[in-house]
C-alpha atoms as a PDB file:
ATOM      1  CA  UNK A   1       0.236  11.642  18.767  1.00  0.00           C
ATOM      2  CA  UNK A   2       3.166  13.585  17.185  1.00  0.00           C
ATOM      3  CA  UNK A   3       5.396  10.565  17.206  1.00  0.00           C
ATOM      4  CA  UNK A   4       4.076   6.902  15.350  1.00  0.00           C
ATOM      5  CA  UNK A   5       6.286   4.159  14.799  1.00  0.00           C
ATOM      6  CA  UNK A   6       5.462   2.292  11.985  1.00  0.00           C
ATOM      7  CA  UNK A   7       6.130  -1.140  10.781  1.00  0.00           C
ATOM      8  CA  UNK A   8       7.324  -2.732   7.022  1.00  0.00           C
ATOM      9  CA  UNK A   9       6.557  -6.115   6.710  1.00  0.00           C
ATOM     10  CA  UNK A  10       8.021  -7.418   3.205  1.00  0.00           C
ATOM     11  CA  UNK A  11       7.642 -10.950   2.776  1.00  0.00           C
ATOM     12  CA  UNK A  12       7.869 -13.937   0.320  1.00  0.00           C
ATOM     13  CA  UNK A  13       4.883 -15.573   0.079  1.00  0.00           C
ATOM     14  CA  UNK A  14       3.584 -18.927  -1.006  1.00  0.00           C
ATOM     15  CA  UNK A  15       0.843 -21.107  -2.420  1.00  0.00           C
ATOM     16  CA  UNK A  16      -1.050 -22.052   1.103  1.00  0.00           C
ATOM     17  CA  UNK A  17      -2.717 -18.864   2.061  1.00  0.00           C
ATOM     18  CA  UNK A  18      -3.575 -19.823   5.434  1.00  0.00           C
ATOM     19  CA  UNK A  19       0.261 -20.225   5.819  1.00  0.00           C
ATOM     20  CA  UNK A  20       1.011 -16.673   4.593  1.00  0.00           C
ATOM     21  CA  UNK A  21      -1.423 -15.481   7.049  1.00  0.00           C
ATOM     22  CA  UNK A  22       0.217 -16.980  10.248  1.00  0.00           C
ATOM     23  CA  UNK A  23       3.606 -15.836   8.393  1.00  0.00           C
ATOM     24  CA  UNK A  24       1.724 -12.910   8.352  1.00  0.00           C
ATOM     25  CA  UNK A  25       1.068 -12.706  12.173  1.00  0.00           C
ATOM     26  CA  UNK A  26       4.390 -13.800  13.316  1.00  0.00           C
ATOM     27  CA  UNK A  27       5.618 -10.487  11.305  1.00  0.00           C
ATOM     28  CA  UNK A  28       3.233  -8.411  13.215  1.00  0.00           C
ATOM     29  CA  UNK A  29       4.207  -9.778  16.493  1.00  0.00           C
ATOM     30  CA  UNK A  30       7.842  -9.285  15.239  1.00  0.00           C
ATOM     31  CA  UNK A  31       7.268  -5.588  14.298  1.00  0.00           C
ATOM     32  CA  UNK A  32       5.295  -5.002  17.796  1.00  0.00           C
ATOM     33  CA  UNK A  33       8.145  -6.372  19.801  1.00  0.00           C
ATOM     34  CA  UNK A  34      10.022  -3.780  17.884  1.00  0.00           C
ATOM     35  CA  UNK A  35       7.651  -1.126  18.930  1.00  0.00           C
ATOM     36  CA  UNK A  36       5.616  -0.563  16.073  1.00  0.00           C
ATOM     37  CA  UNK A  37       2.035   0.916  16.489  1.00  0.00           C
ATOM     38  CA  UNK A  38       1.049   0.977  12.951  1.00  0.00           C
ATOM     39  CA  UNK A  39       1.584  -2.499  10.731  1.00  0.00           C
ATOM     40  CA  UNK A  40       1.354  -2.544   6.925  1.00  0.00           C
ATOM     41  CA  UNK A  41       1.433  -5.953   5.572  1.00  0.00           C
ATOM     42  CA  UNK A  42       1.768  -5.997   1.402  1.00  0.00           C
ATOM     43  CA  UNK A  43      -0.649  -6.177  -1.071  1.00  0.00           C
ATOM     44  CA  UNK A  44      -2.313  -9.047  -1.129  1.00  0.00           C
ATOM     45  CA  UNK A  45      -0.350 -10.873   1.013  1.00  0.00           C
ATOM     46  CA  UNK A  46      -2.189 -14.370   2.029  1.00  0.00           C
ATOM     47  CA  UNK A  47      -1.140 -15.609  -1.747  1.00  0.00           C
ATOM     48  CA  UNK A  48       1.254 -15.968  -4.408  1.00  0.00           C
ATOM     49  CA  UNK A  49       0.410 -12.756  -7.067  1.00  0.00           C
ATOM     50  CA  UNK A  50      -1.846 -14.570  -9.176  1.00  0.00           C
ATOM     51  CA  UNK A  51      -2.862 -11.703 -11.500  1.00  0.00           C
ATOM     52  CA  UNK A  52       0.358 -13.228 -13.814  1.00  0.00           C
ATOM     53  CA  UNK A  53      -2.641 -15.243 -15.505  1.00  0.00           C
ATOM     54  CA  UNK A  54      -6.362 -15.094 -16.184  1.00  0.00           C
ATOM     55  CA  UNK A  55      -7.589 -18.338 -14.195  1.00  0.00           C
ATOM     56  CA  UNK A  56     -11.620 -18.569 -12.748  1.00  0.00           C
ATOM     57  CA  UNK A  57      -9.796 -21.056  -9.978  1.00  0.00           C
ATOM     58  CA  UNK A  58      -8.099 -17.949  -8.399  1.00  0.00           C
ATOM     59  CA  UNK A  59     -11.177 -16.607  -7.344  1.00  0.00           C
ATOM     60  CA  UNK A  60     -11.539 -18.485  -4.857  1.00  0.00           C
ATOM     61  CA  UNK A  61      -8.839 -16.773  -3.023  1.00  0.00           C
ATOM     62  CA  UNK A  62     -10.761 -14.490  -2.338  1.00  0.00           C
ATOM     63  CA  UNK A  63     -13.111 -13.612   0.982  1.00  0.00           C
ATOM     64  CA  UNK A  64     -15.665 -11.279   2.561  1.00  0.00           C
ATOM     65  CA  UNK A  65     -13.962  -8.116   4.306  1.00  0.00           C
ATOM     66  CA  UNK A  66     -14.807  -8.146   7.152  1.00  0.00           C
ATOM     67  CA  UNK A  67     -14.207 -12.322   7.274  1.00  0.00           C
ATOM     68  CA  UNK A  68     -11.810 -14.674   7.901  1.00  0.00           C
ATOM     69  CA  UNK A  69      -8.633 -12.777   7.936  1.00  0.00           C
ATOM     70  CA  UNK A  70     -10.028  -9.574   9.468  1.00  0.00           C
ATOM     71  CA  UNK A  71     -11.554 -11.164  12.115  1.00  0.00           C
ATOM     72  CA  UNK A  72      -7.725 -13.310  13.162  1.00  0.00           C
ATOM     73  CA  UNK A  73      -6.209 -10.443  12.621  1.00  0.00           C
ATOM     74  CA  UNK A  74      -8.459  -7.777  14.881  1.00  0.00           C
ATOM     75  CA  UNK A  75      -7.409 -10.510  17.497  1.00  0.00           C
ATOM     76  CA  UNK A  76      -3.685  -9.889  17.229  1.00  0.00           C
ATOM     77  CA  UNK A  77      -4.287  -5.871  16.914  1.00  0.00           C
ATOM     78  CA  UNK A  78      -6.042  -5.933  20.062  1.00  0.00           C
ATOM     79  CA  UNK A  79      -3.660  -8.113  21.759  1.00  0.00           C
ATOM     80  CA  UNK A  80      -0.582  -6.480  20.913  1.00  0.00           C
ATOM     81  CA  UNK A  81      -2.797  -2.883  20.707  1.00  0.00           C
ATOM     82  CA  UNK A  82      -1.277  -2.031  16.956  1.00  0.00           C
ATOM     83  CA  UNK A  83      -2.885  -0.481  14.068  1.00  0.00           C
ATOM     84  CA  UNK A  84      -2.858  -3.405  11.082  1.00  0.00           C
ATOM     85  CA  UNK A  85      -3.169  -2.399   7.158  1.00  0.00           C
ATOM     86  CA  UNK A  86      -4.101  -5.694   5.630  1.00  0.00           C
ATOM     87  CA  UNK A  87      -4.690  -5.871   2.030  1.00  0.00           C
ATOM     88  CA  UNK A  88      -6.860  -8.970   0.474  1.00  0.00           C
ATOM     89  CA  UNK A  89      -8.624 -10.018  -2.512  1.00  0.00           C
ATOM     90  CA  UNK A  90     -12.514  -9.239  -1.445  1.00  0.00           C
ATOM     91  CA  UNK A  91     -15.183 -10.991  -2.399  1.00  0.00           C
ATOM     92  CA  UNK A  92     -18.205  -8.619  -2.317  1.00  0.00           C
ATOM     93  CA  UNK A  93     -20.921 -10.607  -3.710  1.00  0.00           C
ATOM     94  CA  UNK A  94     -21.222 -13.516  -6.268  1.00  0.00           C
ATOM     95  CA  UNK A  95     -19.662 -12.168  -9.320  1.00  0.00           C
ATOM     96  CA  UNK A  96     -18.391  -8.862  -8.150  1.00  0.00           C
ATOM     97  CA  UNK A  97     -14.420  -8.839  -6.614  1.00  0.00           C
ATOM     98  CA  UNK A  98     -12.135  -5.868  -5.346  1.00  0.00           C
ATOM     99  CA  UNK A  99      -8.648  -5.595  -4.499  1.00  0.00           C
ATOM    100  CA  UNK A 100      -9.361  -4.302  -1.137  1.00  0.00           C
ATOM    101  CA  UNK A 101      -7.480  -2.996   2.092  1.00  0.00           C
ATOM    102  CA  UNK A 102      -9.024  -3.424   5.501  1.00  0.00           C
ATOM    103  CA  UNK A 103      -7.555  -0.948   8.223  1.00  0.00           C
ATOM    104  CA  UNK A 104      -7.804  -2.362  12.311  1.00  0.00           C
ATOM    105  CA  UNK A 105      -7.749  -0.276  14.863  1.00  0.00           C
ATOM    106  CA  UNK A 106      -5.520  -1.033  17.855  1.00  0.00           C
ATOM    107  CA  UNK A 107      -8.576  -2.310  20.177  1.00  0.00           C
ATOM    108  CA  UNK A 108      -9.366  -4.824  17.058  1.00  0.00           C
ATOM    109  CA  UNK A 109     -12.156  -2.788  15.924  1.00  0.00           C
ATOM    110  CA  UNK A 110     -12.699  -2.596  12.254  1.00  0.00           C
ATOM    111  CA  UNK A 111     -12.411   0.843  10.598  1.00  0.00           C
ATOM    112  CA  UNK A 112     -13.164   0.380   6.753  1.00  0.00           C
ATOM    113  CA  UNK A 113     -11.712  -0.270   3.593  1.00  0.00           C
ATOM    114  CA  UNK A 114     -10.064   1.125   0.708  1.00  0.00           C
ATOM    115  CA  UNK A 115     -10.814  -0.518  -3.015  1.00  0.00           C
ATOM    116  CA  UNK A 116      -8.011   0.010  -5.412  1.00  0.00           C
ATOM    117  CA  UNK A 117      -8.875   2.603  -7.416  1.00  0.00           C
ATOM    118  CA  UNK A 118      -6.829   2.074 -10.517  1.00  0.00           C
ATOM    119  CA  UNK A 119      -6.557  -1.279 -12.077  1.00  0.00           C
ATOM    120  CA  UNK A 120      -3.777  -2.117 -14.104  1.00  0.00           C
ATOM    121  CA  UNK A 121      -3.455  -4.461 -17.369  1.00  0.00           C
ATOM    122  CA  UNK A 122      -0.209  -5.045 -18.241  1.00  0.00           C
ATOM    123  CA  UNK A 123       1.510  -8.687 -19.124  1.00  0.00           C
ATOM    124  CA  UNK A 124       1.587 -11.055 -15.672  1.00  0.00           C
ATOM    125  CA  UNK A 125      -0.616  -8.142 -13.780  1.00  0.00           C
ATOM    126  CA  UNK A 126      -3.986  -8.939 -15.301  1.00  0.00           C
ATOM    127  CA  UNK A 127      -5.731  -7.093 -12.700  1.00  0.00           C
ATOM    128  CA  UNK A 128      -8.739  -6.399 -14.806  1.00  0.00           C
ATOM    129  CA  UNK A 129      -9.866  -9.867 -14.839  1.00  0.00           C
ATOM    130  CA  UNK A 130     -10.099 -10.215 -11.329  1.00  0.00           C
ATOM    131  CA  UNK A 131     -10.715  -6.761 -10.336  1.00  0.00           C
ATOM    132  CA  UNK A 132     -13.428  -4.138 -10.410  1.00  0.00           C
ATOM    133  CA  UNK A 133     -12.110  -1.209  -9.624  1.00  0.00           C
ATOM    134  CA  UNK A 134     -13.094   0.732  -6.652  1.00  0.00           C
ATOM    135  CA  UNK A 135     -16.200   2.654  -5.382  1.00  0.00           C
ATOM    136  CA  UNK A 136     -15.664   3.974  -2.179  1.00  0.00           C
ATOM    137  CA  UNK A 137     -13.653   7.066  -3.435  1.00  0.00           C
ATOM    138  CA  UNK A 138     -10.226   7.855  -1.653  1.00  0.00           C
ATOM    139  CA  UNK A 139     -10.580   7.259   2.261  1.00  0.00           C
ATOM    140  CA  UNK A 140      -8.466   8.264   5.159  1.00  0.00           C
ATOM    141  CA  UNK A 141      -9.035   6.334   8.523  1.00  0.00           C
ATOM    142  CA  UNK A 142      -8.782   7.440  11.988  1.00  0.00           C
ATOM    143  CA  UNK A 143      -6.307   5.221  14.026  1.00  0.00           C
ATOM    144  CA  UNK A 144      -5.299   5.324  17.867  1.00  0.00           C
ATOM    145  CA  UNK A 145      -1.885   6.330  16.668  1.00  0.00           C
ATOM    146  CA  UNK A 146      -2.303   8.673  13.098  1.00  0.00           C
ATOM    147  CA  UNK A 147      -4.956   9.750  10.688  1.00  0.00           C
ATOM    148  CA  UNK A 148      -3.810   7.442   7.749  1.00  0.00           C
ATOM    149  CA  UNK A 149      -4.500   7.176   3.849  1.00  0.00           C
ATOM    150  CA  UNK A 150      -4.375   4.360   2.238  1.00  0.00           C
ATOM    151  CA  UNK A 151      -3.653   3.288  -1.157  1.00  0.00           C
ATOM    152  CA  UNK A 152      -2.716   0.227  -3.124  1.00  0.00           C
ATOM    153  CA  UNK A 153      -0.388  -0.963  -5.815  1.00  0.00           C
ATOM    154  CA  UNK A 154      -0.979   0.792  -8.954  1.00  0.00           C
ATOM    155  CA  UNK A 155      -2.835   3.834  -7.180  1.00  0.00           C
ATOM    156  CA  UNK A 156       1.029   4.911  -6.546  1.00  0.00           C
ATOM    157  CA  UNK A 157       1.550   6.070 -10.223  1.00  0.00           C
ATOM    158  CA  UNK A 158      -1.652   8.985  -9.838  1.00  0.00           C
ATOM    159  CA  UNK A 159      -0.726  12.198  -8.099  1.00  0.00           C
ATOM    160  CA  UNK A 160      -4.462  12.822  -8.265  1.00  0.00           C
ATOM    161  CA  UNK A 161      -4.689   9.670  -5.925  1.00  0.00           C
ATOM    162  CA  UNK A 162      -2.466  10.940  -3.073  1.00  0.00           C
ATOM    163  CA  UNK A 163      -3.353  14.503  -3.524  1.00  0.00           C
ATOM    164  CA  UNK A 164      -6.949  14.012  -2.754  1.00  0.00           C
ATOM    165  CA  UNK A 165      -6.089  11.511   0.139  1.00  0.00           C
ATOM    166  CA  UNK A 166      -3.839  14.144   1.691  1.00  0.00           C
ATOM    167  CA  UNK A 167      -6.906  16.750   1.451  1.00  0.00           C
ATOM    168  CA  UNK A 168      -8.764  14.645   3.375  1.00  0.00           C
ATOM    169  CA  UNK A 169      -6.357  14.933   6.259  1.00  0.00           C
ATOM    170  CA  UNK A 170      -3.960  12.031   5.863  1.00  0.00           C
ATOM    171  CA  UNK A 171      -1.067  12.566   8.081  1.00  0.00           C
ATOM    172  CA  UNK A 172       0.716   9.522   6.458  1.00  0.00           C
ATOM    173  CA  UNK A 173      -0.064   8.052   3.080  1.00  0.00           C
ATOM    174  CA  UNK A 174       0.615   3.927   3.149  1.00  0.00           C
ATOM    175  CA  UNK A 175       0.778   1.921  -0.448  1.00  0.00           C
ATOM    176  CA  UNK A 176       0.710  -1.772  -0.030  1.00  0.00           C
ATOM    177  CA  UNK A 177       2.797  -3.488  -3.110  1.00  0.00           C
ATOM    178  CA  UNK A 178       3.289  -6.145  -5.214  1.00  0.00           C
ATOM    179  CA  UNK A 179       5.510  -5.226  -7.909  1.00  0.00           C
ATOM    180  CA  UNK A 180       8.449  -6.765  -9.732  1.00  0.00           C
ATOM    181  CA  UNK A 181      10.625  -7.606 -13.119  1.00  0.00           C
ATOM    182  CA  UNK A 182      10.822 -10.249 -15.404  1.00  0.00           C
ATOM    183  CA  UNK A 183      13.614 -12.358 -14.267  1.00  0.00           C
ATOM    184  CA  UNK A 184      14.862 -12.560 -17.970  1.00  0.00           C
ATOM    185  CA  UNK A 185      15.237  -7.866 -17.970  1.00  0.00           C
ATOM    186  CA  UNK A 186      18.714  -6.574 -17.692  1.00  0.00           C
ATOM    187  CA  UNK A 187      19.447  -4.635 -15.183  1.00  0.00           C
ATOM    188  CA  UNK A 188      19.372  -1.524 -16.119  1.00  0.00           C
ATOM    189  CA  UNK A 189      15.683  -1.854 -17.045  1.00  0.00           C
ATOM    190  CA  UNK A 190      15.113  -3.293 -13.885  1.00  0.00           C
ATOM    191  CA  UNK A 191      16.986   0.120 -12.347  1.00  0.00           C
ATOM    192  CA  UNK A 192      15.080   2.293 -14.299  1.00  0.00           C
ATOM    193  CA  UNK A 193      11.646   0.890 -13.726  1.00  0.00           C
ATOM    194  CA  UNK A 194      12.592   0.610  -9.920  1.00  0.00           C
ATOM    195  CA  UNK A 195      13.614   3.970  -9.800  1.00  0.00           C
ATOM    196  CA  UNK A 196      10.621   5.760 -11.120  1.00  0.00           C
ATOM    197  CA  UNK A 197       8.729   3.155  -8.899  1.00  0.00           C
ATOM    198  CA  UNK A 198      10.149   4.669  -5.673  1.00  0.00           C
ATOM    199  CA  UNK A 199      10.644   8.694  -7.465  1.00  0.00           C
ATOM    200  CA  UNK A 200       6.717   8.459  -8.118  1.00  0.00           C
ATOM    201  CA  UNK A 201       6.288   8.354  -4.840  1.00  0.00           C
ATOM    202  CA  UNK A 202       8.775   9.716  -2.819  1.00  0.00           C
ATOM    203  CA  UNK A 203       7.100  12.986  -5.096  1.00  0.00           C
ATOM    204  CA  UNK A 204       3.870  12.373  -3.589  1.00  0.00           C
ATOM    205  CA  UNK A 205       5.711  13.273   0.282  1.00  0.00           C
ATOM    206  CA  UNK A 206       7.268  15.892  -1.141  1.00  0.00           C
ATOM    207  CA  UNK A 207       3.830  17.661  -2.864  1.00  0.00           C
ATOM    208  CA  UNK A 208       1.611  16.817  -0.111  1.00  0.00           C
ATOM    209  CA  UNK A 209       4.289  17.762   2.966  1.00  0.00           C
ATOM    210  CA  UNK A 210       3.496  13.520   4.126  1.00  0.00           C
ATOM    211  CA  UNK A 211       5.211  10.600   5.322  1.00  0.00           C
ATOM    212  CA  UNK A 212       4.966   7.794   2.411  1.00  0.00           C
ATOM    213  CA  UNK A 213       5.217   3.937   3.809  1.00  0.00           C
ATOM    214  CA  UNK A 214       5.609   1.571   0.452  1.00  0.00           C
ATOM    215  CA  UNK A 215       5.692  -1.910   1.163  1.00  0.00           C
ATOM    216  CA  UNK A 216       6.416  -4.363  -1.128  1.00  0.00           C
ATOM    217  CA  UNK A 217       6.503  -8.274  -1.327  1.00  0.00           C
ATOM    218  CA  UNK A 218       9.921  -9.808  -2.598  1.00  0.00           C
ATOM    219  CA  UNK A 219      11.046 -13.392  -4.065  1.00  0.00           C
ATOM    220  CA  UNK A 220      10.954 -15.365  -7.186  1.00  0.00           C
ATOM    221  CA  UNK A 221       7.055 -16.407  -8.223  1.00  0.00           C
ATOM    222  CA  UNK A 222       5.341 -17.628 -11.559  1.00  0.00           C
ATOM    223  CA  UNK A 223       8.074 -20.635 -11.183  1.00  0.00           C
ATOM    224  CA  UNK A 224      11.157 -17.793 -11.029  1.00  0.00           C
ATOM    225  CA  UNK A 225       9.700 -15.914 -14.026  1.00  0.00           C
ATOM    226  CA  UNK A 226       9.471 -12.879 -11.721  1.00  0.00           C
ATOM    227  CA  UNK A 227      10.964 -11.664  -8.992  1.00  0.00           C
ATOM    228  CA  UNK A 228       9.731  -9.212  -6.771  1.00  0.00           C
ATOM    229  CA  UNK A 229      11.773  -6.160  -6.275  1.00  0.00           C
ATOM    230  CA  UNK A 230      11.078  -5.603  -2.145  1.00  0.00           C
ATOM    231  CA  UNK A 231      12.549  -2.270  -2.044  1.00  0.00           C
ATOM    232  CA  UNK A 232      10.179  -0.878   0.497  1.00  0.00           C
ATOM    233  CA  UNK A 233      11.109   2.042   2.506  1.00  0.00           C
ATOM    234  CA  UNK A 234       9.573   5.304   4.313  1.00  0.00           C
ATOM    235  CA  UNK A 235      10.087   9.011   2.739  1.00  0.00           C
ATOM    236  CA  UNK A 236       9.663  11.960   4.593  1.00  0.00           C
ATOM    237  CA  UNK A 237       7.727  15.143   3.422  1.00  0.00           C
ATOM    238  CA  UNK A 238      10.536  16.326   1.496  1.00  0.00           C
ATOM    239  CA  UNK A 239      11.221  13.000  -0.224  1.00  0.00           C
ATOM    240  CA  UNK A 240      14.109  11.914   2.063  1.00  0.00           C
ATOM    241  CA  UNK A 241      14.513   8.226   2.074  1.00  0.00           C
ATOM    242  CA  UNK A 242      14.086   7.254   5.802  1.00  0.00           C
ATOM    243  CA  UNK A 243      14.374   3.653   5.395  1.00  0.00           C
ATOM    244  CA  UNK A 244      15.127   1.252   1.957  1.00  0.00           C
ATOM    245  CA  UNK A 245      14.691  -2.449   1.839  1.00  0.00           C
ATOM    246  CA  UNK A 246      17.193  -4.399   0.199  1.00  0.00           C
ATOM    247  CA  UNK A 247      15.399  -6.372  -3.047  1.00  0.00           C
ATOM    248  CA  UNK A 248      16.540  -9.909  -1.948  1.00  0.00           C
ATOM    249  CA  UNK A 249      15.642 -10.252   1.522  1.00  0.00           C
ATOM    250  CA  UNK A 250      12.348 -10.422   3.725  1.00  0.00           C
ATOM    251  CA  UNK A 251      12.094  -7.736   6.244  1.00  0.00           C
ATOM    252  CA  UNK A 252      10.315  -6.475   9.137  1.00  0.00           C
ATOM    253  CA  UNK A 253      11.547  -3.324  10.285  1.00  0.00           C
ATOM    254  CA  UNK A 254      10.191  -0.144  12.177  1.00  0.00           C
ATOM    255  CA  UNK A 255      10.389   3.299  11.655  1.00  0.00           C
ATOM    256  CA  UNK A 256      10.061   6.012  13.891  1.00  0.00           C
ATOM    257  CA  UNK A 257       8.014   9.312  11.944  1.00  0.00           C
ATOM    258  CA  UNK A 258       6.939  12.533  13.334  1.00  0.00           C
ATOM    259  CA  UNK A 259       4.075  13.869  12.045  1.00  0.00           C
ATOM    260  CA  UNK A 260       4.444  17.054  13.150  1.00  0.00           C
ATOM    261  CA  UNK A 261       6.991  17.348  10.614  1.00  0.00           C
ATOM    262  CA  UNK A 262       4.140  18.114   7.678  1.00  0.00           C
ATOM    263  CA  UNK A 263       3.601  21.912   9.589  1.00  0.00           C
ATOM    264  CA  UNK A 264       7.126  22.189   9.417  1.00  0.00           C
ATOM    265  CA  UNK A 265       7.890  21.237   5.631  1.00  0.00           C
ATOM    266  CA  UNK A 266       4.027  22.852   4.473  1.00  0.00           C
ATOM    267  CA  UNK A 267       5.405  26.132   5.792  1.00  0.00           C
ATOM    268  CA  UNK A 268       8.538  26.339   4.975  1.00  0.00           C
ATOM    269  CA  UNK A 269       8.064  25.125   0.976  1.00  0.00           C
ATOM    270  CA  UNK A 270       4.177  26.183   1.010  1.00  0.00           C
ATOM    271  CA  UNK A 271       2.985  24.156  -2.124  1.00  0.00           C
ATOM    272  CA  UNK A 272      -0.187  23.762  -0.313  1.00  0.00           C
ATOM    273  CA  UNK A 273      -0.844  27.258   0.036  1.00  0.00           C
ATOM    274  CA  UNK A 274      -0.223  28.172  -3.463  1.00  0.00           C
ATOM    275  CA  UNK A 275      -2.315  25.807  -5.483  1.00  0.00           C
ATOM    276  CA  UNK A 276      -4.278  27.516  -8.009  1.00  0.00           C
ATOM    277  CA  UNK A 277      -7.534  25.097  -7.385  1.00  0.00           C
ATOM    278  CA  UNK A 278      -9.468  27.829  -9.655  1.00  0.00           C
ATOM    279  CA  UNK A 279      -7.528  26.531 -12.746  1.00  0.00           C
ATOM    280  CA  UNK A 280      -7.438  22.736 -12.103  1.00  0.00           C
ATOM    281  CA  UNK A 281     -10.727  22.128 -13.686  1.00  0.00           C
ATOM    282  CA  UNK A 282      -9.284  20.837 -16.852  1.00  0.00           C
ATOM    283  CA  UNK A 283      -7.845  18.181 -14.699  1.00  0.00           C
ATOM    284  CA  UNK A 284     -10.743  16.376 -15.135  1.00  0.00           C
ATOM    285  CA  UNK A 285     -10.818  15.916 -18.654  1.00  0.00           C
ATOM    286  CA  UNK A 286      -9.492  12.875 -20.231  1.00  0.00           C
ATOM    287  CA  UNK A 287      -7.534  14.646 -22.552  1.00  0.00           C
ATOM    288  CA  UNK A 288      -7.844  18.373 -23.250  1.00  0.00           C
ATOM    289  CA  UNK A 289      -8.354  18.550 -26.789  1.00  0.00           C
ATOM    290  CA  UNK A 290      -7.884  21.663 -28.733  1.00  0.00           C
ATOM    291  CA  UNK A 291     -11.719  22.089 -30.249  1.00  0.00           C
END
């Protein structure tokens, strides 16, 4: 299919995860009545974020993938016959945790997941305590509606990241969020960190000739210490914003995108076709030194 419709769900979330997941579901319904086919929810959505401190009681968050919430949700996919992007704290064996993605086909069935990749350690995002980062390498999944990538969170800052997903075939690249500011910033740190937030990306369309989907969460958590930006929106291939979320409000919205657009933009501005892939090899050095 040339044509997907795709639907943003940013949301406020709070303490009762099993309540964030029906919140969850009553988005997806919304976004399905609005004609979606293919449902991103954002990153770990069945919580609060509770990488703002290093706690052993959060780990019990977290669940096998496929489990609980897979396994509810596969039942509303194949209901409402919609693609659902669900990321989730997963619980892979005693000891051993990933921030994880599961991707649901539109029968329900189960594709795979995506482990985030890069794991950030920054003040209030202590990923690294919870997190170990992922092993599955960069995965694309093959929906009723699109080939998809997905990605998560911090994975948005790597150009490496999106590249490779979009070599794989990814017609649309989808990042799952949960990123915000220190309620105490002033706002033009806030518009400066928001704006390379969304420039990062929208680059990543424009290299690869891709549709980008970033969906963020949005409110006031860590008792109004920080707020959550929301801000999600759709690019097109040449970094055109398609949609923008406001940063105050929860939405569910749908977009209309048309893949076929990548042929158009990868032909007409051919970065594809002139990579020099016979000099990238220092790429994979952590720093090129000069001895």
């Amino acid at each position: 299919m040339a044509k997907v419709k795709v639907g943003l769900v940013q949301m406020s979330c709070v303490q009762d995860k099993q309540q964030n997941l029906e919140k969850a579901i009553k988005e997806v319904r919304n976004a399905a009545e609005k004609g979606a086919q293919v449902i991103c929810l954002q990153e770990l959505f069945t919580s609060l974020y509770f990488c703002d401190v290093e706690d052993y009681e959060n780990f019990n968050l977290a669940e096998s993938i496929p489990g609980p919430s897979t396994e509810a949700l596969s039942e509303v996919a194949k209901e409402l016959n919609v693609v659902i992007i669900a990321s989730l704290f997963e619980k892979r064996t005693e000891g051993l945790y990933h921030n994880t993605t599961a991707v649901i086909d539109a029968d329900g069935t189960y594709l795979g997941k995506y482990r985030k990749m890069h794991i950030p350690d920054d003040p209030a995002f202590y990923e690294k305590f919870y997190f170990t980062p992922g092993d599955l390498g960069y995965k694309v999944f093959q929906t009723k509606y699109a080939k998809i990538g997905v990605l998560i969170c911090w994975d948005q800052w790597y150009p490496e990241a999106s590249r490779i997903t979009s070599l794989m075939g990814a017609e649309i690249l989808f990042y799952p969020t949960a990123i915000g500011w220190a309620s105490t910033q002033d706002d033009e740190t806030n518009e400066e960190q928001y704006g390379a937030w969304q420039t990062i990306q929208r680059s990543h369309a424009v290299a690869n000739g891709v549709h980008v989907v970033s969906v963020n969460r949005v409110g006031y958590e860590q008792n109004g210490a920080m707020k959550f930006w929301g801000g999600s929106f759709v690019a097109n291939p040449h970094g055109k914003l398609m949609y923008l979320a406001s940063h105050e409000e929860e939405e569910t919205t749908v977009v209309e995108i048309d893949t076929k657009q990548t042929d158009y933009y990868r032909t007409h501005w051919p970065f594809l076709r002139d990579r020099r892939i016979d000099s990238y090899q220092p790429i994979t050095k952590r720093y090129i030194d000069e001895d």
